[in-house]
N, C-alpha and C. Protein backbone atom coordinates (compact mmCIF):
# COMPACT_ATOMS: atom_id res chain seq x y z
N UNK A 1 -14.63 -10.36 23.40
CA UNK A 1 -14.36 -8.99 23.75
C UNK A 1 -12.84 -8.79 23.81
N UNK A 2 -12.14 -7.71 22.68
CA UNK A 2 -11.02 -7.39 23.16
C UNK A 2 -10.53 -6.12 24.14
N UNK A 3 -9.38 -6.56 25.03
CA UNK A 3 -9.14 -5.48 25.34
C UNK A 3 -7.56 -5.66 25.79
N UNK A 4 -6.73 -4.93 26.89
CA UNK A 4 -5.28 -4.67 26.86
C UNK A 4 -5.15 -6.45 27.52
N UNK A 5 -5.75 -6.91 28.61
CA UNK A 5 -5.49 -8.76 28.54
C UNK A 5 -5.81 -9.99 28.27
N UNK A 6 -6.43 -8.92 26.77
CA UNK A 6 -6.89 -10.16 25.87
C UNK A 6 -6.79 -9.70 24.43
N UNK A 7 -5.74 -9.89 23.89
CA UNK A 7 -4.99 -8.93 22.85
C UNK A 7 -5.27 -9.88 21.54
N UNK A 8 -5.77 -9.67 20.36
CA UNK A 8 -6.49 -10.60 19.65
C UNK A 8 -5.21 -11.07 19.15
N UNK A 9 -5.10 -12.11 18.59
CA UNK A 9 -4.21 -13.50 18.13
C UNK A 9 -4.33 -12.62 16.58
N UNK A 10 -2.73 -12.41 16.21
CA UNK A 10 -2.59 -12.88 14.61
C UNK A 10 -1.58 -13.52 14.40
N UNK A 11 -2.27 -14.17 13.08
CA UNK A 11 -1.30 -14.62 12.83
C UNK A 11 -0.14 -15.01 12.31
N UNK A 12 0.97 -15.01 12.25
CA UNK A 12 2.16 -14.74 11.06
C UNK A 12 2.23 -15.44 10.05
N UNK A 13 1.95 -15.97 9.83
CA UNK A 13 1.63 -16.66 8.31
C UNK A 13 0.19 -17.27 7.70
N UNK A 14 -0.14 -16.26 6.38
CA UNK A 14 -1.13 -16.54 5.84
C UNK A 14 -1.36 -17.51 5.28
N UNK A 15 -2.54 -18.14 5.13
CA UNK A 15 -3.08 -19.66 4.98
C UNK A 15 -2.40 -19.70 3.40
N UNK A 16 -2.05 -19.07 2.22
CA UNK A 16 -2.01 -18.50 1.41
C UNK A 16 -1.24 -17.15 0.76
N UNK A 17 -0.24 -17.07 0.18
CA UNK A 17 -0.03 -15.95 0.03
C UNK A 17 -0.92 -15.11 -0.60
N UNK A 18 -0.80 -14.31 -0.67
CA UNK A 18 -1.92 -13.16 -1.07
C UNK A 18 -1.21 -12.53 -2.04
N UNK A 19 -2.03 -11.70 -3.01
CA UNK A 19 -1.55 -11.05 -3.83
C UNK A 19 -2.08 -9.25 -4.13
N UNK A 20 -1.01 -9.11 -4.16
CA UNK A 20 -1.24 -7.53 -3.96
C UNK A 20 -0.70 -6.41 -5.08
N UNK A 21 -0.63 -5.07 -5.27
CA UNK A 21 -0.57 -4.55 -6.45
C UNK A 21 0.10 -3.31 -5.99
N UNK A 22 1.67 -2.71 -6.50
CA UNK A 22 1.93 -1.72 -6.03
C UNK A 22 1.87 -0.65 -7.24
N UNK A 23 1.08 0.56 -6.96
CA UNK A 23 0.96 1.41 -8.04
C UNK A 23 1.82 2.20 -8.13
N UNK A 24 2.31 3.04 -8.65
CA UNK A 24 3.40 4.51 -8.54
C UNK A 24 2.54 5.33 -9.80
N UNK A 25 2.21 6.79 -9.18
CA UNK A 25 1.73 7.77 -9.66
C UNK A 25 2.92 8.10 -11.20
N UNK A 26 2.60 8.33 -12.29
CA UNK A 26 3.59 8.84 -13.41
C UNK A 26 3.60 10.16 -13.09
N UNK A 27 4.12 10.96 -14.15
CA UNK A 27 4.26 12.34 -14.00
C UNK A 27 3.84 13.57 -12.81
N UNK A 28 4.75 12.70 -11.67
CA UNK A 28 5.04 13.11 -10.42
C UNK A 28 3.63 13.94 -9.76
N UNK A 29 2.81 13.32 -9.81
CA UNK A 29 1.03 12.91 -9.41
C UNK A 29 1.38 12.15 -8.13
N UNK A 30 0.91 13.10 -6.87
CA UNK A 30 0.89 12.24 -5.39
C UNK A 30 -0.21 11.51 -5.48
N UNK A 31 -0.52 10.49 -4.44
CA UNK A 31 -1.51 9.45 -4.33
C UNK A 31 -1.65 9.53 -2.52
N UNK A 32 -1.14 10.77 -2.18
CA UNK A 32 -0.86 10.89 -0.44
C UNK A 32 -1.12 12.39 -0.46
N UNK A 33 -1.84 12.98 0.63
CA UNK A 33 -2.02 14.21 1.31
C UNK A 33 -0.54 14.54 1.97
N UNK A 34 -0.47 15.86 1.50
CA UNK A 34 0.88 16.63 2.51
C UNK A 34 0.84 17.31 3.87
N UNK A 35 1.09 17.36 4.62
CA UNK A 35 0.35 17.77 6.22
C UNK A 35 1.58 18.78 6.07
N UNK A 36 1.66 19.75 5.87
CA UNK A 36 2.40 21.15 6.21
C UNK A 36 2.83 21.26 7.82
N UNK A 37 3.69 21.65 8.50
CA UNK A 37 4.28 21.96 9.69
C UNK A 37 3.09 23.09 10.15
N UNK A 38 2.39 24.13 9.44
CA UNK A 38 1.64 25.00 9.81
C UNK A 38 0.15 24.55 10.07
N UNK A 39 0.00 22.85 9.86
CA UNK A 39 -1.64 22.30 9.72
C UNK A 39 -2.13 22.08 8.55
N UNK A 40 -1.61 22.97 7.55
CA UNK A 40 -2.23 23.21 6.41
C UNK A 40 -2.12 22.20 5.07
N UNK A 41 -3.32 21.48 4.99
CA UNK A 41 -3.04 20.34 3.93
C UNK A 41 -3.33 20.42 2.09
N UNK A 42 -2.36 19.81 1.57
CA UNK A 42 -2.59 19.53 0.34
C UNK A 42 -3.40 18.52 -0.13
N UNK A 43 -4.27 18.52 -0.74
CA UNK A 43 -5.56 16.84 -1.26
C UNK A 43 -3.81 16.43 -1.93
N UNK A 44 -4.20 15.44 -2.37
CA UNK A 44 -3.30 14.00 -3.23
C UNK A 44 -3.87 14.83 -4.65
N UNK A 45 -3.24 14.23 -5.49
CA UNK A 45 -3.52 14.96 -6.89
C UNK A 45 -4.28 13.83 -8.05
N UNK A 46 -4.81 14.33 -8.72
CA UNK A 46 -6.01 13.23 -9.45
C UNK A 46 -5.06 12.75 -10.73
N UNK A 47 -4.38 11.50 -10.22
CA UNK A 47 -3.25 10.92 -11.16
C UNK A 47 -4.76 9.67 -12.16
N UNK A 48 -4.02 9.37 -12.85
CA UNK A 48 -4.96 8.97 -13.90
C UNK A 48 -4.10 7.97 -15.12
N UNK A 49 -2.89 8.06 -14.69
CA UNK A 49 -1.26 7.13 -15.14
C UNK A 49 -0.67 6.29 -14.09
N UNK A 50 -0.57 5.16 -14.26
CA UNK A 50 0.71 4.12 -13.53
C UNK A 50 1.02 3.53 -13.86
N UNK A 51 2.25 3.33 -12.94
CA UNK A 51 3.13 1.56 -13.48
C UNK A 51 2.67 1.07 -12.03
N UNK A 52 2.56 -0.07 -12.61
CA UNK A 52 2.19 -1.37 -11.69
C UNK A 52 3.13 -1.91 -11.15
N UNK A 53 3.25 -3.00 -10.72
CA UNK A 53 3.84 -4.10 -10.50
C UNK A 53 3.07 -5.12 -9.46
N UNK A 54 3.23 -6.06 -9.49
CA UNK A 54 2.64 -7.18 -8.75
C UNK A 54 3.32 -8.15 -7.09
N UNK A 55 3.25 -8.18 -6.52
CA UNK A 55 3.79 -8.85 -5.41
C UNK A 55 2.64 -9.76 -4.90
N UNK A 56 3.40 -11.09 -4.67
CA UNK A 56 2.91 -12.16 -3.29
C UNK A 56 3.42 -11.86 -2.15
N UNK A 57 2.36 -12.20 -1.17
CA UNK A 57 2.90 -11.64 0.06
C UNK A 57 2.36 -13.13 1.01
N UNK A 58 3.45 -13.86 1.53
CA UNK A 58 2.88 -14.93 2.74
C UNK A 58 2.45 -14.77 3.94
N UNK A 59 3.36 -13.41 4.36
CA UNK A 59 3.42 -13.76 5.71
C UNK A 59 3.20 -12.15 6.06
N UNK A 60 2.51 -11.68 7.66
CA UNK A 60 2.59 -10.57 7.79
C UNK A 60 3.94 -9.30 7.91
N UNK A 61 4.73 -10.00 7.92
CA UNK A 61 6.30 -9.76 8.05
C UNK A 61 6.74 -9.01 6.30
N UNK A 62 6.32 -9.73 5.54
CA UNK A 62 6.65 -9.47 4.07
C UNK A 62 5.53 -8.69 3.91
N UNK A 63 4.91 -8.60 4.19
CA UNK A 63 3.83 -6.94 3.92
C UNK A 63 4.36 -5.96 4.74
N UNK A 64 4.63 -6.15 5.63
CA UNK A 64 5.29 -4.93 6.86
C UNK A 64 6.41 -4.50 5.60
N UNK A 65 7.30 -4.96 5.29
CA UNK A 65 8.42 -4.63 4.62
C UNK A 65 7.78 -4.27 3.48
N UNK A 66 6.92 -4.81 2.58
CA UNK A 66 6.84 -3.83 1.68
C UNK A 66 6.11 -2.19 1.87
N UNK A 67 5.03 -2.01 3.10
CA UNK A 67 4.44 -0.90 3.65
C UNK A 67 5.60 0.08 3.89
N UNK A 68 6.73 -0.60 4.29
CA UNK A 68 7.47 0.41 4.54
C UNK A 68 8.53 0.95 3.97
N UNK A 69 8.36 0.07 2.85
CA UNK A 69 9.25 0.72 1.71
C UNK A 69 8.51 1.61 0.67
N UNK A 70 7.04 1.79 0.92
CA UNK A 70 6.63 2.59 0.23
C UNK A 70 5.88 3.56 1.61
N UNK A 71 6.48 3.86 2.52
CA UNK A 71 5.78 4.96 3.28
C UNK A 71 6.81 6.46 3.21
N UNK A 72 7.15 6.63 2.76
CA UNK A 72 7.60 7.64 2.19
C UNK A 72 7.99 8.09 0.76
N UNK A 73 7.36 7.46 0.56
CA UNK A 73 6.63 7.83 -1.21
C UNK A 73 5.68 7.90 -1.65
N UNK A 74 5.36 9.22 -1.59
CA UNK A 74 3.67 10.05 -1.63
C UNK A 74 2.99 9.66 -3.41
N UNK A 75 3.72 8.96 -3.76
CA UNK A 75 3.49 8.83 -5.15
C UNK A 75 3.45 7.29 -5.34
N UNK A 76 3.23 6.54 -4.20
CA UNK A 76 2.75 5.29 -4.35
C UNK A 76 1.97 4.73 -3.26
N UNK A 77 1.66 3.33 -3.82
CA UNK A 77 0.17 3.07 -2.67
C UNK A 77 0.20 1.34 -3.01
N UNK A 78 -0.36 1.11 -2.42
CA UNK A 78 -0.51 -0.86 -2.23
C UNK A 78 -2.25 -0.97 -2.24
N UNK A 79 -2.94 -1.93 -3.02
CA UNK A 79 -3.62 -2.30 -3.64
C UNK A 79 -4.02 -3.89 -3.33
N UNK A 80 -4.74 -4.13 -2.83
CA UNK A 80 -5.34 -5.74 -2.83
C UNK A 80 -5.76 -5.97 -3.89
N UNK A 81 -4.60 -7.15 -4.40
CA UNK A 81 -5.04 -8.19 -5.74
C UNK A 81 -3.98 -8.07 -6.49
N UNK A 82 -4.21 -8.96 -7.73
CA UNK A 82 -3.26 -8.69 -8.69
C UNK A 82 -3.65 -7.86 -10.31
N UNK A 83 -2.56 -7.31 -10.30
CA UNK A 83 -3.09 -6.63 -11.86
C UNK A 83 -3.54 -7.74 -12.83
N UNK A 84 -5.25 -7.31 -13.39
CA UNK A 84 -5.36 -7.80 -14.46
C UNK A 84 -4.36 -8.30 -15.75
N UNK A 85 -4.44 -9.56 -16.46
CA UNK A 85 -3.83 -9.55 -17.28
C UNK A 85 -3.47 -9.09 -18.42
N UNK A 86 -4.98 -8.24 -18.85
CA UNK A 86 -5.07 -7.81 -19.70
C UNK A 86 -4.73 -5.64 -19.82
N UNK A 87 -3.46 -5.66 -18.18
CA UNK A 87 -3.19 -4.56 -18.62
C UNK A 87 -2.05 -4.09 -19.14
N UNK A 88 -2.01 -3.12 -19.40
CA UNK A 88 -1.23 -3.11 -20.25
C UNK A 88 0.14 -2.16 -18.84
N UNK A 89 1.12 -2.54 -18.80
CA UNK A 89 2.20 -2.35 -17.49
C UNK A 89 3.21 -1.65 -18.19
């Protein structure tokens, strides 16, 4: 049972790095909802183009940093795994 004095254990380094996939929307296609100051939201837009790229990630520290280099870019997103080989990038 968790709760505030018994705070579950993680842990900082994965048994393994992991591999992960960062997409970016092409022709300025969001992959993120817009929350307007008035409430009023935009859906993400139905992108259907990207560039890839690939990252290992060891440790929870090196995912934090990449999350947050893409949290303010509505036109990209992180992906568990690695791009197939056979795509074309």
């Amino acid at each position: 049972m968790l709760n505030s004095t018994n705070p579950p254990k993680i842990k900082e380094n994965l048994d393994e790095a992991r591999s992960f996939t960062v997409l970016e929307a092409l022709y300025q296609k969001r992959l993120a909802k817009v929350v307007k100051c008035d409430g009023a939201i935009i859906d993400y837009d139905l992108a259907k183009h990207f560039r890839a790229r690939s990252i290992n990630v060891a440790t929870l520290d090196l995912l934090r940093t990449e999350l947050e280099a893409l949290a303010h870019n509505p036109r990209a997103c992180i992906v568990s795994g690695a791009v197939a080989d056979e795509i074309n990038r």
